[in-house]
PDB file of N, CA and C in Angstrom:
ATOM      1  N   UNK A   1      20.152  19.681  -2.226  1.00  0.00           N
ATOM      2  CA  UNK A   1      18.997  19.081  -1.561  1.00  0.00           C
ATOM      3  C   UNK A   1      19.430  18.294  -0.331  1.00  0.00           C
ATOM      4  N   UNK A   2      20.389  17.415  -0.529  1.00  0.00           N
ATOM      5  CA  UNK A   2      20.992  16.498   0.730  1.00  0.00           C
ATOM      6  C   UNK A   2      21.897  17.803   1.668  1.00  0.00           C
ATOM      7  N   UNK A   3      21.595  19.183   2.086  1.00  0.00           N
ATOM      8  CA  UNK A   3      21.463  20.071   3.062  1.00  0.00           C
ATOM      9  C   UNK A   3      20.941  20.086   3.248  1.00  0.00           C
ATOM     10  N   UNK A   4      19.565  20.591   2.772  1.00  0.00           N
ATOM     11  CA  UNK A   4      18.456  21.234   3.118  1.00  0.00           C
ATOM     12  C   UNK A   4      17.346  20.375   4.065  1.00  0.00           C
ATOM     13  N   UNK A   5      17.880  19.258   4.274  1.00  0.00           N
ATOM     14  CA  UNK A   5      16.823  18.214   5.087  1.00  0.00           C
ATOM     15  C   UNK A   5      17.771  17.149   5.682  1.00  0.00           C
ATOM     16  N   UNK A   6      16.975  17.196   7.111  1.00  0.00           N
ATOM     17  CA  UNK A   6      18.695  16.371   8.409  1.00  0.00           C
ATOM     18  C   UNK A   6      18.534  15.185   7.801  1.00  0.00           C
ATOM     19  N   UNK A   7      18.217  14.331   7.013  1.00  0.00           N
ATOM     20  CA  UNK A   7      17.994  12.923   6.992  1.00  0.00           C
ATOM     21  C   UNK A   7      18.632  13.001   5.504  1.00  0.00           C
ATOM     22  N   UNK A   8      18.357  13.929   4.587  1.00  0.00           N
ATOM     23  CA  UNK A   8      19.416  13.849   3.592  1.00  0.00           C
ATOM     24  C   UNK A   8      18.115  13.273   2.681  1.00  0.00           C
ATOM     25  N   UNK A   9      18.842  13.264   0.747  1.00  0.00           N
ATOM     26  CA  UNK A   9      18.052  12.501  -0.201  1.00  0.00           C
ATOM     27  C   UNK A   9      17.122  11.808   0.289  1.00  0.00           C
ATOM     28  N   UNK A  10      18.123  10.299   0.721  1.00  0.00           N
ATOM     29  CA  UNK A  10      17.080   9.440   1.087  1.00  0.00           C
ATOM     30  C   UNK A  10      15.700   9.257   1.493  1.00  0.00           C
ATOM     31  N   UNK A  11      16.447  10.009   2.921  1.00  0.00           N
ATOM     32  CA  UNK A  11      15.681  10.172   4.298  1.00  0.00           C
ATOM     33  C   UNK A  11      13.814  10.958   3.491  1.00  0.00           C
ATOM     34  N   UNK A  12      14.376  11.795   2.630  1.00  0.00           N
ATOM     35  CA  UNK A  12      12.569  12.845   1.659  1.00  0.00           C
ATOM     36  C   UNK A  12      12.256  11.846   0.843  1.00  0.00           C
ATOM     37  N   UNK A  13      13.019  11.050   0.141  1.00  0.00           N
ATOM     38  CA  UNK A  13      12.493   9.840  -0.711  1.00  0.00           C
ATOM     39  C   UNK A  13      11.562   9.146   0.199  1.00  0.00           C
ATOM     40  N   UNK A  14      12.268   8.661   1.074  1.00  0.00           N
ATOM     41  CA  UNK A  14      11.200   7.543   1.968  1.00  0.00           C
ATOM     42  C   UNK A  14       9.909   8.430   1.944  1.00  0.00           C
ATOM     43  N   UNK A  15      10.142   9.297   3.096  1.00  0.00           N
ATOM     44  CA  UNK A  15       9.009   9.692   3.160  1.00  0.00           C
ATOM     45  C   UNK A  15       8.054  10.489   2.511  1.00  0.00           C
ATOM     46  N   UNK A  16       8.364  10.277   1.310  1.00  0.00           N
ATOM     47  CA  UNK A  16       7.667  11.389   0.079  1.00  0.00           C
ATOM     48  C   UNK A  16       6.878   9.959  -0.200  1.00  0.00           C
ATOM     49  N   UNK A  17       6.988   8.414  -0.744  1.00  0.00           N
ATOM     50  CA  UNK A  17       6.817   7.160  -0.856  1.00  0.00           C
ATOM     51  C   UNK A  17       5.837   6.969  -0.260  1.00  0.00           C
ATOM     52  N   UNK A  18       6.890   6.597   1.475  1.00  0.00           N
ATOM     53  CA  UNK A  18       5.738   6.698   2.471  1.00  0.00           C
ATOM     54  C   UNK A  18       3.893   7.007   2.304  1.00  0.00           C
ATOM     55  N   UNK A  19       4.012   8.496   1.898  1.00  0.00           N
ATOM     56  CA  UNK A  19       2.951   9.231   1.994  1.00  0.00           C
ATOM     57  C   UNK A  19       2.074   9.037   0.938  1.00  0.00           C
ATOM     58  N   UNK A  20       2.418   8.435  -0.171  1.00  0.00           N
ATOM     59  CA  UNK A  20       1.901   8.882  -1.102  1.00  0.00           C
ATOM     60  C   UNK A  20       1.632   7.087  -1.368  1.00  0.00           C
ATOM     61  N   UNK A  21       2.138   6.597  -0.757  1.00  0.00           N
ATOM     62  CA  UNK A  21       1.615   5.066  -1.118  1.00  0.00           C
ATOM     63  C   UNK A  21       0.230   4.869   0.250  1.00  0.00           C
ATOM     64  N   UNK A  22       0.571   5.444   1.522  1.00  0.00           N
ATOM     65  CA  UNK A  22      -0.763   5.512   2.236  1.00  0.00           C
ATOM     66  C   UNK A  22      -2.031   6.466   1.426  1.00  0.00           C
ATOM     67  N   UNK A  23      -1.560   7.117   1.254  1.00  0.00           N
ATOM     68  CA  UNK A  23      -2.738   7.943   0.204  1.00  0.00           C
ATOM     69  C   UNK A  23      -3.502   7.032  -0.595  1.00  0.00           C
ATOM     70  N   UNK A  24      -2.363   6.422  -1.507  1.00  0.00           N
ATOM     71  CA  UNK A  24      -2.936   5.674  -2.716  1.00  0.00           C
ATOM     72  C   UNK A  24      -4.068   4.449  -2.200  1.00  0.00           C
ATOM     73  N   UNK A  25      -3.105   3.312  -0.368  1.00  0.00           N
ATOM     74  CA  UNK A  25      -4.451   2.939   0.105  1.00  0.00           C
ATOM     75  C   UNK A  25      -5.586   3.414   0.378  1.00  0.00           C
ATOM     76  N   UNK A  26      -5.488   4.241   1.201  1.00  0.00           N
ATOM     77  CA  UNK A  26      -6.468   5.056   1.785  1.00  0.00           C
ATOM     78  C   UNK A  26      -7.421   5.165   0.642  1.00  0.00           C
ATOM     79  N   UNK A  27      -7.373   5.387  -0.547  1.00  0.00           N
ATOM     80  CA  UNK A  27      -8.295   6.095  -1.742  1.00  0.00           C
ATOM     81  C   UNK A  27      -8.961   4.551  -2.245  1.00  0.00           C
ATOM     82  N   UNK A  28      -8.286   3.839  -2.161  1.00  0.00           N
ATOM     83  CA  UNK A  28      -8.557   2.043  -2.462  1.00  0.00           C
ATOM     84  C   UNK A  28      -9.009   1.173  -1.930  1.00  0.00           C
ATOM     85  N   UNK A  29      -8.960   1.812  -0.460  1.00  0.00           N
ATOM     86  CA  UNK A  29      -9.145   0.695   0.798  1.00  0.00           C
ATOM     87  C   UNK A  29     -10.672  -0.108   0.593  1.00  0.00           C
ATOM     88  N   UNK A  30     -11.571   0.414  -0.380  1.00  0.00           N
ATOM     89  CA  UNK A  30     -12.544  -0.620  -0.598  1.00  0.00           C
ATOM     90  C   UNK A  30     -12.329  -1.273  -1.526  1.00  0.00           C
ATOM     91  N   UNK A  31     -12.062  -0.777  -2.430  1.00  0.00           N
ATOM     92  CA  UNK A  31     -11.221  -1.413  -4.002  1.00  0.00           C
ATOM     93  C   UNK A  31     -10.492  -2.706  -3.497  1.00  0.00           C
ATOM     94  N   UNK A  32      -9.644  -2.679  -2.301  1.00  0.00           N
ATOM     95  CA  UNK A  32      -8.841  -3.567  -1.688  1.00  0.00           C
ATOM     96  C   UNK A  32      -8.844  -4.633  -1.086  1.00  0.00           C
ATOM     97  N   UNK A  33     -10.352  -4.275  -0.254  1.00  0.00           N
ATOM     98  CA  UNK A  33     -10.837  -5.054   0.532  1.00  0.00           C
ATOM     99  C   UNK A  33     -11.731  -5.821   0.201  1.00  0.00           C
ATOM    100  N   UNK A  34     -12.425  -5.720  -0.921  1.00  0.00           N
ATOM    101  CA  UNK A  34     -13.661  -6.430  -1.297  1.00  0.00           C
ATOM    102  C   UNK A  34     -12.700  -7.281  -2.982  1.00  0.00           C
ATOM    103  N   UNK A  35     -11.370  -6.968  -3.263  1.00  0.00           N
ATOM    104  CA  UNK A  35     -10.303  -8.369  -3.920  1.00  0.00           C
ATOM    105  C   UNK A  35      -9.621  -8.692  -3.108  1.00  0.00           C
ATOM    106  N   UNK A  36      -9.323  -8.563  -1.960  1.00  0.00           N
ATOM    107  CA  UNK A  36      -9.300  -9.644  -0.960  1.00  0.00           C
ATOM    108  C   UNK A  36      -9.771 -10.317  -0.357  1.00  0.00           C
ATOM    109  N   UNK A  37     -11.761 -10.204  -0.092  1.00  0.00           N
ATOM    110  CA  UNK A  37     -12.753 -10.977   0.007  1.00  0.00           C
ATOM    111  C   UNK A  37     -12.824 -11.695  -1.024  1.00  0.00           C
ATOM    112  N   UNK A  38     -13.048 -11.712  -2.260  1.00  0.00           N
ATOM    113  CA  UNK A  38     -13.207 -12.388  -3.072  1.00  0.00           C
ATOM    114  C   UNK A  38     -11.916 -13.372  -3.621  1.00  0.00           C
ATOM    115  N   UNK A  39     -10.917 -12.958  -3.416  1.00  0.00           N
ATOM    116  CA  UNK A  39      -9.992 -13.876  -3.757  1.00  0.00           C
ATOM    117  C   UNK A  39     -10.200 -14.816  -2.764  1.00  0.00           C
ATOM    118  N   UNK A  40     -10.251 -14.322  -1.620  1.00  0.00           N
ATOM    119  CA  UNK A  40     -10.505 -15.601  -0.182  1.00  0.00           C
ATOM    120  C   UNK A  40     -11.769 -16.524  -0.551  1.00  0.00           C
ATOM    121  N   UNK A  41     -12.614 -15.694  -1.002  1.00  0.00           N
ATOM    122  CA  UNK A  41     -14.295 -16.875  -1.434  1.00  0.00           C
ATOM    123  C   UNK A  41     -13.308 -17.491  -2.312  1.00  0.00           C
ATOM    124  N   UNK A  42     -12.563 -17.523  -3.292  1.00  0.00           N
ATOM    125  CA  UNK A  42     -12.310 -18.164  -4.494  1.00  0.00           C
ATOM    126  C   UNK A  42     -11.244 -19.287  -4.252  1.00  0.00           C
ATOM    127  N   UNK A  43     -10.343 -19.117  -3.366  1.00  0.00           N
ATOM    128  CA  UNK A  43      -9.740 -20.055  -2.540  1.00  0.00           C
ATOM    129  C   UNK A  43     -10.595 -20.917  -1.824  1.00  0.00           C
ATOM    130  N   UNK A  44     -11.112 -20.489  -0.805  1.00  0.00           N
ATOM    131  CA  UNK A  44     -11.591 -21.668  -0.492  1.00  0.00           C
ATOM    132  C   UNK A  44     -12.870 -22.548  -0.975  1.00  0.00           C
ATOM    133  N   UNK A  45     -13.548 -21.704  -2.246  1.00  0.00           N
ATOM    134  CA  UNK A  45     -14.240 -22.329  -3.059  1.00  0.00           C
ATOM    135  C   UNK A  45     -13.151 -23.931  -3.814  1.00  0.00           C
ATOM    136  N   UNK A  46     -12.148 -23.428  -3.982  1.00  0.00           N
ATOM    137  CA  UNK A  46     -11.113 -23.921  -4.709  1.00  0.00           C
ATOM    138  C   UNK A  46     -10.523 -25.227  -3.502  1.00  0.00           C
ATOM    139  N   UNK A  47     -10.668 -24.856  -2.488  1.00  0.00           N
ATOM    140  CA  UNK A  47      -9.472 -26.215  -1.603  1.00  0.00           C
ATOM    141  C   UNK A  47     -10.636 -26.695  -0.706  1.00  0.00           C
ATOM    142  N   UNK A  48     -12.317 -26.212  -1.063  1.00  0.00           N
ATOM    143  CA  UNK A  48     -12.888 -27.504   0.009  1.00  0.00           C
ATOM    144  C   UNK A  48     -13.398 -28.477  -1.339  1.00  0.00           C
ATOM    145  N   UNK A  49     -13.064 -28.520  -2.912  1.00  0.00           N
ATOM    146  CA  UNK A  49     -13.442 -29.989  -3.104  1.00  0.00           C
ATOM    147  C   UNK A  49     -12.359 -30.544  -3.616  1.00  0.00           C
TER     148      UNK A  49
END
């Protein structure tokens, strides 16, 4: 396998990772964004009293 690709093992690890962890946002990105709104309401619910 470390022939068959100029960057070697590694180099397909990364970017096999890479790809597949943008995927995984991409499929979440509301899932993501609306517990990161809410954790933010819950903070600063939390540090204005």
């Amino acid at each position: 396998m470390r022939d068959l690709v100029p960057g070697g093992y590694l180099f397909t690890h990364a970017v096999f990772w890479t790809v597949i962890a943008m995927v995984a946002v991409g499929t979440n990105a509301v899932a993501i964004m609306l517990t990161i709104g809410l954790g933010l309401l819950v903070f600063e619910t939390a540090t204005r009293n």
